[in-house]
Protein backbone atom coordinates (compact mmCIF):
# COMPACT_ATOMS: atom_id res chain seq x y z
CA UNK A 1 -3.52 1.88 4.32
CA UNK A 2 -1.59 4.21 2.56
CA UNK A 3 -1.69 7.20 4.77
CA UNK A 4 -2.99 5.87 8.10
CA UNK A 5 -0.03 3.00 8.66
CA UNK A 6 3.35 5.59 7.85
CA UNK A 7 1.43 7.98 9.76
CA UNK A 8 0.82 6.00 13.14
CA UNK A 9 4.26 4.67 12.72
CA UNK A 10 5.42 7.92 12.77
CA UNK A 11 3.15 9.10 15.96
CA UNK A 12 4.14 5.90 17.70
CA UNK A 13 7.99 6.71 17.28
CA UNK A 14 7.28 10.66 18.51
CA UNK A 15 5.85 9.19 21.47
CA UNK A 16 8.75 7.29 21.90
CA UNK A 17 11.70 9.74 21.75
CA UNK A 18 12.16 11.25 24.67
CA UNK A 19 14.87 14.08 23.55
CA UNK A 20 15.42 16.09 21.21
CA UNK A 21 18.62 14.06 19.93
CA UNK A 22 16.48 11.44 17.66
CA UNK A 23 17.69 7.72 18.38
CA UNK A 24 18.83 5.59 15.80
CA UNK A 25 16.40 2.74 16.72
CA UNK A 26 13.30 4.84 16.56
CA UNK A 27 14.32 5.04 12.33
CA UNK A 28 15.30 1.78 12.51
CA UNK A 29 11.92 0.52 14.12
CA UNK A 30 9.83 3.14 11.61
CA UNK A 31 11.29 1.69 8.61
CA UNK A 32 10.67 -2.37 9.82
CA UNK A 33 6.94 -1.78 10.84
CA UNK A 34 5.74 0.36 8.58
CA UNK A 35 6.38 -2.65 5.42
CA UNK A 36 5.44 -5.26 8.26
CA UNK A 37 2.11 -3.45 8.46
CA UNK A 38 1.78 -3.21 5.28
CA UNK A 39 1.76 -6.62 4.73
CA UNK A 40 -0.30 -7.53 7.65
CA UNK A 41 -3.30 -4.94 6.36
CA UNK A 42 -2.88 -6.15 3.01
CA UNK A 43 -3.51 -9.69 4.51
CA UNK A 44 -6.49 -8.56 6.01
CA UNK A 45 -7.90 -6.79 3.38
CA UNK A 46 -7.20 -9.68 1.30
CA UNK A 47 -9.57 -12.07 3.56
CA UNK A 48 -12.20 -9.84 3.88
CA UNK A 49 -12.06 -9.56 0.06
CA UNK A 50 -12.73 -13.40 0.26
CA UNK A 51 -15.61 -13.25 2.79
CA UNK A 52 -17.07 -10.44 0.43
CA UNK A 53 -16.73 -13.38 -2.51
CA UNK A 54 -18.58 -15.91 -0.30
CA UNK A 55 -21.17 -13.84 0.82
CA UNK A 56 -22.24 -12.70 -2.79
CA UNK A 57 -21.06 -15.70 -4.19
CA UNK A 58 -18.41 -14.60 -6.77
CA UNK A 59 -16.09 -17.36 -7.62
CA UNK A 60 -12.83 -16.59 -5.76
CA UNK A 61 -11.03 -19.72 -6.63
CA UNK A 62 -9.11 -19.37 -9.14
CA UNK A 63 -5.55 -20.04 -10.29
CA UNK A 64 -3.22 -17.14 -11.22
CA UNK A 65 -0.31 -17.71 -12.95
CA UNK A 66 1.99 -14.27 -13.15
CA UNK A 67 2.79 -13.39 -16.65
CA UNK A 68 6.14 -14.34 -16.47
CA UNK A 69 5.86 -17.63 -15.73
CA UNK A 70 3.20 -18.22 -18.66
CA UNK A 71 4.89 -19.57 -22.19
CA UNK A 72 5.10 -17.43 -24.48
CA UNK A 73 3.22 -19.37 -27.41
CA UNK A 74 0.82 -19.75 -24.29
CA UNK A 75 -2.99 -17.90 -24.31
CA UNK A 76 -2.95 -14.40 -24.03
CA UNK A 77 -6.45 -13.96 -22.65
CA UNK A 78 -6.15 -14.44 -18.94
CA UNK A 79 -8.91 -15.77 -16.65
CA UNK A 80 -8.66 -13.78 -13.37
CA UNK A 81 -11.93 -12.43 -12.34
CA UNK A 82 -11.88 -8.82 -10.99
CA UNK A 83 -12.47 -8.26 -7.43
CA UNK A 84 -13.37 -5.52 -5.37
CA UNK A 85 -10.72 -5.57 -3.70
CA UNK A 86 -8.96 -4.86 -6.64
CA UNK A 87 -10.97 -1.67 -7.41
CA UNK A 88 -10.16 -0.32 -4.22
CA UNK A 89 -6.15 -0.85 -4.41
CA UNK A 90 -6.21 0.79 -7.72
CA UNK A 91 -8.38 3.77 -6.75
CA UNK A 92 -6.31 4.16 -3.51
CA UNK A 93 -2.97 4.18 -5.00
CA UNK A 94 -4.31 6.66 -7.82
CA UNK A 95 -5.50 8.83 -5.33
CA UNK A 96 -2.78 8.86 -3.07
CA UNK A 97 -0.32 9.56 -6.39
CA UNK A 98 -2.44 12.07 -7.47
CA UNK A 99 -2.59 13.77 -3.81
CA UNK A 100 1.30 13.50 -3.40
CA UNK A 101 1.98 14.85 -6.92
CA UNK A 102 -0.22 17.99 -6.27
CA UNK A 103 1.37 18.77 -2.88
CA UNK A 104 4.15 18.08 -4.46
CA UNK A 105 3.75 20.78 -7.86
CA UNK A 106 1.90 23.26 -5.62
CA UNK A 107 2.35 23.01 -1.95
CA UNK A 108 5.65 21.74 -0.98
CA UNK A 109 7.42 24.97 -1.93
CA UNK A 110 10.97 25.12 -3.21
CA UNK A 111 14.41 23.90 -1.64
CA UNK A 112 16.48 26.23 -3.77
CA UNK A 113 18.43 28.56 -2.22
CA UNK A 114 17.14 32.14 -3.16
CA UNK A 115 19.06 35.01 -3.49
């Protein structure tokens, strides 16, 4: 999701310019469907999550209330069950941070002038 959706974006909107002059519309098409895809993955990812919970029978009704909109004399446990789905958005955005931070510190090289 993270990698796959900015990157075919990206392909689609190469195979779309035709000169070398980029066209406005090509950024302006990149930066609508790449957060429109985003939400349409995490949509589906979200209702596989669900089948997963019916087909091993975890409870996956449940009410979440952000913290927010909780009072503040309120409980402070919370009662959301952990998901798989979850585990996988957490390890995937650590990874991908972790990858862009060491591309970043080692690979990208420098944009200072040198003299």
């Amino acid at each position: 999701m993270w990698i796959a959706v900015p990157i075919g974006w990206l392909w689609i909107a190469s195979q779309l310019q035709s000169t070398t002059q980029p066209k406005m519309w090509l950024y302006v098409m990149v930066l609508i469907g790449i957060p429109v895809s985003m939400v349409i993955v995490s949509r589906a990812l979200s209702t596989v999550n669900r089948w997963y919970g019916e087909v091993t029978g975890e409870q996956t009704d449940f009410r979440f209330r952000a913290p927010w909109m909780k009072s503040m004399r309120g409980e402070r446990g919370h009662n959301r069950p952990r998901t798989v789905l979850d585990l996988v958005m957490v390890l995937s955005v650590s990874i991908a941070l972790i990858a862009g931070l060491i591309w970043f510190l080692f690979f990208a090289g420098s944009s200072l002038p040198t003299t």
